[in-house]
N, C-alpha and C. Protein backbone atom coordinates (compact mmCIF):
# COMPACT_ATOMS: atom_id res chain seq x y z
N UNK A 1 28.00 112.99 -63.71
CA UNK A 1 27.11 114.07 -64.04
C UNK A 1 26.88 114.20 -65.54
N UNK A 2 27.97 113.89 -66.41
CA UNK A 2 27.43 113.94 -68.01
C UNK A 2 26.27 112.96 -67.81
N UNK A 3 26.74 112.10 -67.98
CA UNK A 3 25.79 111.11 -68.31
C UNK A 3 24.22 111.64 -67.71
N UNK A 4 24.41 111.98 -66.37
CA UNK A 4 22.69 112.50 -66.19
C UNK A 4 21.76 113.88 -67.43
N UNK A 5 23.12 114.30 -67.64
CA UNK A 5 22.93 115.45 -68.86
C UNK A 5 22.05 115.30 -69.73
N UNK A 6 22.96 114.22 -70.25
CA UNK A 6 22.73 113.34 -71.81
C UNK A 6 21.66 112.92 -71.89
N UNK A 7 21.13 112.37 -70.63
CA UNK A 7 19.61 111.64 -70.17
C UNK A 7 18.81 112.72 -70.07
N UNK A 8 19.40 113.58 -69.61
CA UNK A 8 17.58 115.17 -69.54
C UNK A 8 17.76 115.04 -70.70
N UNK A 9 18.78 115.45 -71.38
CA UNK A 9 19.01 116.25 -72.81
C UNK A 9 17.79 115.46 -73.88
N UNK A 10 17.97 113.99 -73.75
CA UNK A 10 17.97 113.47 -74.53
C UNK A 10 15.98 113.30 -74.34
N UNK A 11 15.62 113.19 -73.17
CA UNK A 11 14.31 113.09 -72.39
C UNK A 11 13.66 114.85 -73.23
N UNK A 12 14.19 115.45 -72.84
CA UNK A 12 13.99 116.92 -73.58
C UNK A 12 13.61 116.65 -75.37
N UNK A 13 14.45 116.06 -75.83
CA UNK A 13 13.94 116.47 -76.74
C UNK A 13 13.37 115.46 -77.69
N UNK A 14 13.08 114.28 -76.97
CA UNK A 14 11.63 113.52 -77.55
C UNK A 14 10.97 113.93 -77.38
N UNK A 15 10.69 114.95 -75.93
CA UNK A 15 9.43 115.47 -75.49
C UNK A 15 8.84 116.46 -76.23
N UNK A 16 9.84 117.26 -76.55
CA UNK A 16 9.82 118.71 -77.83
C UNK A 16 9.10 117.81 -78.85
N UNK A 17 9.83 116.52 -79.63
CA UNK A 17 9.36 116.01 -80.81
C UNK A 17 7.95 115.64 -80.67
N UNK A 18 7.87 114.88 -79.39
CA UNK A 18 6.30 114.24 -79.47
C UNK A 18 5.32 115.31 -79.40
N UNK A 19 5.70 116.49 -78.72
CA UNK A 19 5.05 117.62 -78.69
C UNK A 19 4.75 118.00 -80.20
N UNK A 20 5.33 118.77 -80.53
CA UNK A 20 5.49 119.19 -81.86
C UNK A 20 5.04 117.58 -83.05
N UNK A 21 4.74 116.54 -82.72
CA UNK A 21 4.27 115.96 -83.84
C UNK A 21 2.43 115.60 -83.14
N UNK A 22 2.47 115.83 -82.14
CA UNK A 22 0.91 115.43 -81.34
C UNK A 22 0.36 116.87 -81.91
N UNK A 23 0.46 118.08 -81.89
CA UNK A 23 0.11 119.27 -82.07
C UNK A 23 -0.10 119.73 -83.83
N UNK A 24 0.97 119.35 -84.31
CA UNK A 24 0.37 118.80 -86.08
C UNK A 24 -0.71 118.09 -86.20
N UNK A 25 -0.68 117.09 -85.61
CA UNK A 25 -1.69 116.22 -86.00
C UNK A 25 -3.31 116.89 -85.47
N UNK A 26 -2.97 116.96 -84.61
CA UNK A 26 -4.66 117.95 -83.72
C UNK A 26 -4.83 119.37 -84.84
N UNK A 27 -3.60 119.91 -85.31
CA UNK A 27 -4.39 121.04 -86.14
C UNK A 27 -4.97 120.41 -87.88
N UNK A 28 -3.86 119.28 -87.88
CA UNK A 28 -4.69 118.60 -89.43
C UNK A 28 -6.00 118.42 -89.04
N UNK A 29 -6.11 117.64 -87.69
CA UNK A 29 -7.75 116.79 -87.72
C UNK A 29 -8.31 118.31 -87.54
N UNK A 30 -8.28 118.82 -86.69
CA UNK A 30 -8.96 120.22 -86.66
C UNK A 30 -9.58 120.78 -88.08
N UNK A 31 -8.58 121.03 -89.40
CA UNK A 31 -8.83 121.44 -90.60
C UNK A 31 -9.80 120.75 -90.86
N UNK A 32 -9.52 119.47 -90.83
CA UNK A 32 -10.59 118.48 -91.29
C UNK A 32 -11.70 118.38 -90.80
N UNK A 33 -11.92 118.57 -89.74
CA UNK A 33 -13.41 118.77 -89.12
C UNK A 33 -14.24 119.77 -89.81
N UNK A 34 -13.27 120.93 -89.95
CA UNK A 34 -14.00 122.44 -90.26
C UNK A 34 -14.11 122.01 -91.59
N UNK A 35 -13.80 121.50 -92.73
CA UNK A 35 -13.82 120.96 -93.85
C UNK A 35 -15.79 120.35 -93.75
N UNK A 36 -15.54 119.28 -93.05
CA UNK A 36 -16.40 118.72 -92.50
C UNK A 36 -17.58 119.31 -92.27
N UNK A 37 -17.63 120.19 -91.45
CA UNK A 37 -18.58 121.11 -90.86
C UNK A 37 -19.15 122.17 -92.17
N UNK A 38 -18.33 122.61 -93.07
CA UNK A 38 -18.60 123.54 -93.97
C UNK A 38 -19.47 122.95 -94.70
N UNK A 39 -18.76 121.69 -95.22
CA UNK A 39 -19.52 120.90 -96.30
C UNK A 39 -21.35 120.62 -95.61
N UNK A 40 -21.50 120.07 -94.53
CA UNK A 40 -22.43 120.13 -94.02
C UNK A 40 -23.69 121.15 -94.47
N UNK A 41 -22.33 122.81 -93.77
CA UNK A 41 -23.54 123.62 -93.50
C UNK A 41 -24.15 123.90 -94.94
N UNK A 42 -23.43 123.82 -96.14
CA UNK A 42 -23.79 124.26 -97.95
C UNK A 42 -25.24 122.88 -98.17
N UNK A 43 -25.50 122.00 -97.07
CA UNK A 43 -26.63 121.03 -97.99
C UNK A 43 -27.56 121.52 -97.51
N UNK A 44 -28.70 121.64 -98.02
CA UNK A 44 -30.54 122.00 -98.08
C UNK A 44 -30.69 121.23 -96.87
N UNK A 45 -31.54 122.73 -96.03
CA UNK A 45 -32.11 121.83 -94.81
C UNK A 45 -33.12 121.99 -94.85
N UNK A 46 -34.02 122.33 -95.82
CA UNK A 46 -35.49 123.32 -96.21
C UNK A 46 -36.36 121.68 -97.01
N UNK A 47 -35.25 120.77 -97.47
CA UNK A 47 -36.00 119.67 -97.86
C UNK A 47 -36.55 118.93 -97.08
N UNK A 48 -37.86 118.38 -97.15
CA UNK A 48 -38.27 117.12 -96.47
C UNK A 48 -38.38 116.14 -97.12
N UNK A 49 -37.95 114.64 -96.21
CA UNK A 49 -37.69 113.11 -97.27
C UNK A 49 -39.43 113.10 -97.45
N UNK A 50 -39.29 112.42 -98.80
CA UNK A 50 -40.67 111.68 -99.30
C UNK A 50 -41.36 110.92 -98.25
N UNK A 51 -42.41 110.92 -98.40
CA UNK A 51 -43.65 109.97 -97.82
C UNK A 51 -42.91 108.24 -97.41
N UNK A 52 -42.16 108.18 -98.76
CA UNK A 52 -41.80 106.43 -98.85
C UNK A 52 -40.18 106.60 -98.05
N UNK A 53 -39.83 107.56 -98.10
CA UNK A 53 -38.11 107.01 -97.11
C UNK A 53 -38.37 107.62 -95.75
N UNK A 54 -39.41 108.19 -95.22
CA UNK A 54 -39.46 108.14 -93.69
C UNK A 54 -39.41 107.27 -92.91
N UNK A 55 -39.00 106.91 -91.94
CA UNK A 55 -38.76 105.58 -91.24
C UNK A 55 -39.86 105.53 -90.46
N UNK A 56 -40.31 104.17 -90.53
CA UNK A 56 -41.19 103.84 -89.86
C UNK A 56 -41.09 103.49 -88.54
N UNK A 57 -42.04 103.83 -87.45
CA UNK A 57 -41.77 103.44 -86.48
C UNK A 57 -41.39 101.93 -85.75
N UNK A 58 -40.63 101.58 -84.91
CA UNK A 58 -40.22 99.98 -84.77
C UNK A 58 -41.38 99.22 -84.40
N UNK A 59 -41.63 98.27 -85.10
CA UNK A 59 -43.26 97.62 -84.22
C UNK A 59 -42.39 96.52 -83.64
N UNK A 60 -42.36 96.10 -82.78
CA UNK A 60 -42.17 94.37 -82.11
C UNK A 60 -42.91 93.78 -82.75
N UNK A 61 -42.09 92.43 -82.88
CA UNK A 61 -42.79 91.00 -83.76
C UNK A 61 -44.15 90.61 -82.52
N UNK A 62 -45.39 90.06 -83.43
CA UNK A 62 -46.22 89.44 -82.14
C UNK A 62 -45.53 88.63 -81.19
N UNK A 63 -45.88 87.87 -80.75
CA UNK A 63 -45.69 86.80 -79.71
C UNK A 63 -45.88 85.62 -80.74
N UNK A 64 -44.83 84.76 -80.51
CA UNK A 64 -45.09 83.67 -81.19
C UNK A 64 -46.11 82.90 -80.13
N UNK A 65 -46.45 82.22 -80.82
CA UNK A 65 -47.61 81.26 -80.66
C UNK A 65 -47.28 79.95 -80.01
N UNK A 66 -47.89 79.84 -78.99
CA UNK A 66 -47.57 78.31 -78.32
C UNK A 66 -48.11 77.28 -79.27
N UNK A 67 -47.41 76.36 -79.23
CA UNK A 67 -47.68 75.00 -80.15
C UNK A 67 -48.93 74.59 -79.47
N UNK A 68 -50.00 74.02 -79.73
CA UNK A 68 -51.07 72.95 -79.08
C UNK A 68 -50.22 71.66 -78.10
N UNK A 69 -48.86 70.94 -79.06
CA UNK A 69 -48.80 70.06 -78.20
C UNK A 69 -48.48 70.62 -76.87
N UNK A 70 -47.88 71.85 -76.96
CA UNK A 70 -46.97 72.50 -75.90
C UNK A 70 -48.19 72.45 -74.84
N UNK A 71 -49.08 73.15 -75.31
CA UNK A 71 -50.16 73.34 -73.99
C UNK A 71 -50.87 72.20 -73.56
N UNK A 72 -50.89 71.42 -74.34
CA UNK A 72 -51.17 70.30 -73.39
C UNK A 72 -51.03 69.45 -72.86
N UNK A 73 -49.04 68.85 -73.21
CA UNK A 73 -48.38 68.82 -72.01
C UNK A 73 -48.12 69.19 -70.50
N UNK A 74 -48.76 70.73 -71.34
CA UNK A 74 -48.72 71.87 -69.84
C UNK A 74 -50.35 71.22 -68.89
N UNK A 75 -50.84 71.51 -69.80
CA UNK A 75 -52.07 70.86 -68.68
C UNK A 75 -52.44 69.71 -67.84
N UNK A 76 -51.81 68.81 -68.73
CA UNK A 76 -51.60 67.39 -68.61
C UNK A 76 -50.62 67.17 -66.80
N UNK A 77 -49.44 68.11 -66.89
CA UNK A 77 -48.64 68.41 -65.93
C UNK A 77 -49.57 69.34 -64.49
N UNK A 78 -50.33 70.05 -65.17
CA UNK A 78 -51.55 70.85 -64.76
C UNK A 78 -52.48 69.62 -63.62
N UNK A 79 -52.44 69.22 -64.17
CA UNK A 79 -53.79 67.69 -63.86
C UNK A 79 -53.23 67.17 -62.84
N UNK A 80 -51.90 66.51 -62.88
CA UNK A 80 -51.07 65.73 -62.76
C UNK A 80 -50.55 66.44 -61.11
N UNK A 81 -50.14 67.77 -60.77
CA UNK A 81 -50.20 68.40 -59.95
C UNK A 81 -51.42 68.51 -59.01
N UNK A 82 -52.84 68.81 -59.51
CA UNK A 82 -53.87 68.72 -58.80
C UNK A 82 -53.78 67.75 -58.28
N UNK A 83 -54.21 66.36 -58.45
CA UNK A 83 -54.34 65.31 -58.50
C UNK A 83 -53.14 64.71 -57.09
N UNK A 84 -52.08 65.42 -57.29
CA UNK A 84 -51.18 65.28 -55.85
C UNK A 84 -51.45 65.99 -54.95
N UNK A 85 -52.48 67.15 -54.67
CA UNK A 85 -52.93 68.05 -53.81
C UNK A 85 -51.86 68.80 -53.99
N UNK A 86 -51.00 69.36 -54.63
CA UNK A 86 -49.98 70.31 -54.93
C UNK A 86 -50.93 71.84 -55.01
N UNK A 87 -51.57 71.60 -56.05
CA UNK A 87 -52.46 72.82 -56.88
C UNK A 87 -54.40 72.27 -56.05
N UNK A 88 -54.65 73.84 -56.11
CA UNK A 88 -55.84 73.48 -55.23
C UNK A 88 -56.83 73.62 -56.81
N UNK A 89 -58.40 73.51 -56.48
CA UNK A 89 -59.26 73.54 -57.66
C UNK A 89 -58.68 75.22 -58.47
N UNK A 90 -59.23 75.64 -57.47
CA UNK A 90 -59.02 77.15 -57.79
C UNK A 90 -57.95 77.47 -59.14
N UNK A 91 -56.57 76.89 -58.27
CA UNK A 91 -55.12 77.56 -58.92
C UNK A 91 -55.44 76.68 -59.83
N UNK A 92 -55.72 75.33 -60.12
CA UNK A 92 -55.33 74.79 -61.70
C UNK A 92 -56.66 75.08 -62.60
N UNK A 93 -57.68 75.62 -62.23
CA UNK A 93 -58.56 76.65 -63.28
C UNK A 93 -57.66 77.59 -63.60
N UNK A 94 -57.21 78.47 -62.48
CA UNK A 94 -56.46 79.90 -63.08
C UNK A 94 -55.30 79.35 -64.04
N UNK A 95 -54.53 78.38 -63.50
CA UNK A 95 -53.63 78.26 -64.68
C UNK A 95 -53.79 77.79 -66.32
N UNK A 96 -55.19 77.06 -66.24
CA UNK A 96 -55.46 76.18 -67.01
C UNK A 96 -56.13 77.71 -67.81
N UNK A 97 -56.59 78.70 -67.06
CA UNK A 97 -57.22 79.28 -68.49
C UNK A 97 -55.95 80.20 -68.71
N UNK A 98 -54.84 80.49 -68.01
CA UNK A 98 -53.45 80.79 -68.61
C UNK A 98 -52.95 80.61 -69.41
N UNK A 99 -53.26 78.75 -69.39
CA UNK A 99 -51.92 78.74 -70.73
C UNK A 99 -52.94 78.50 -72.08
N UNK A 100 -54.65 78.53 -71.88
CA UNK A 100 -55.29 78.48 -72.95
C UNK A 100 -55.66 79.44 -73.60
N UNK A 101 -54.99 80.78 -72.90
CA UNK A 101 -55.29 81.90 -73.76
C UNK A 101 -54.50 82.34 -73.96
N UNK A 102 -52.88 81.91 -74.32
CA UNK A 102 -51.92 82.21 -74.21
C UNK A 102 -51.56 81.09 -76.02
């Protein structure tokens, strides 16, 4: 039975310690926030940024540009498909003005 003692006892009062050092620490960061927060509320909110540091809205880059050889490999493959009855007249017009306006 000591020995189980010794073991609460001892379970007890890391628990006290970790307590008592977790609870310091939450009221430092606490200070520090409100530190934080004060400093905040003392800056000018009545200013507006200049014309030149407003952020501009994000544009996306165009579309890069298909190479020439690219497309007419593609057509070439285009042809090459018809020509096996794969692609009917129709579909290799539609594709063909696909990848030429592309």
């Amino acid at each position: 039975m000591p020995g189980l003692l010794r073991g609460v006892a001892r379970t007890a009062v890391i628990s006290g310690t970790a307590t008592a050092v977790s609870n310091r620490v939450s009221r430092r960061q606490a200070g520090r926030w409100a530190q934080q927060d004060e400093a905040r509320a003392s800056w000018p909110t009545h200013e507006q940024p200049h014309e030149q540091t407003r952020e501009q809205p994000y544009a996306p880059p165009p579309p890069a540009a298909v190479p020439m050889d690219a497309k007419i490999s593609q057509l070439h493959e285009l042809g090459r498909l018809r020509d096996q009855g794969v692609l009917t007249g129709e579909e290799f017009e539609e594709q063909k003005r696909r990848i030429l306006a592309s």
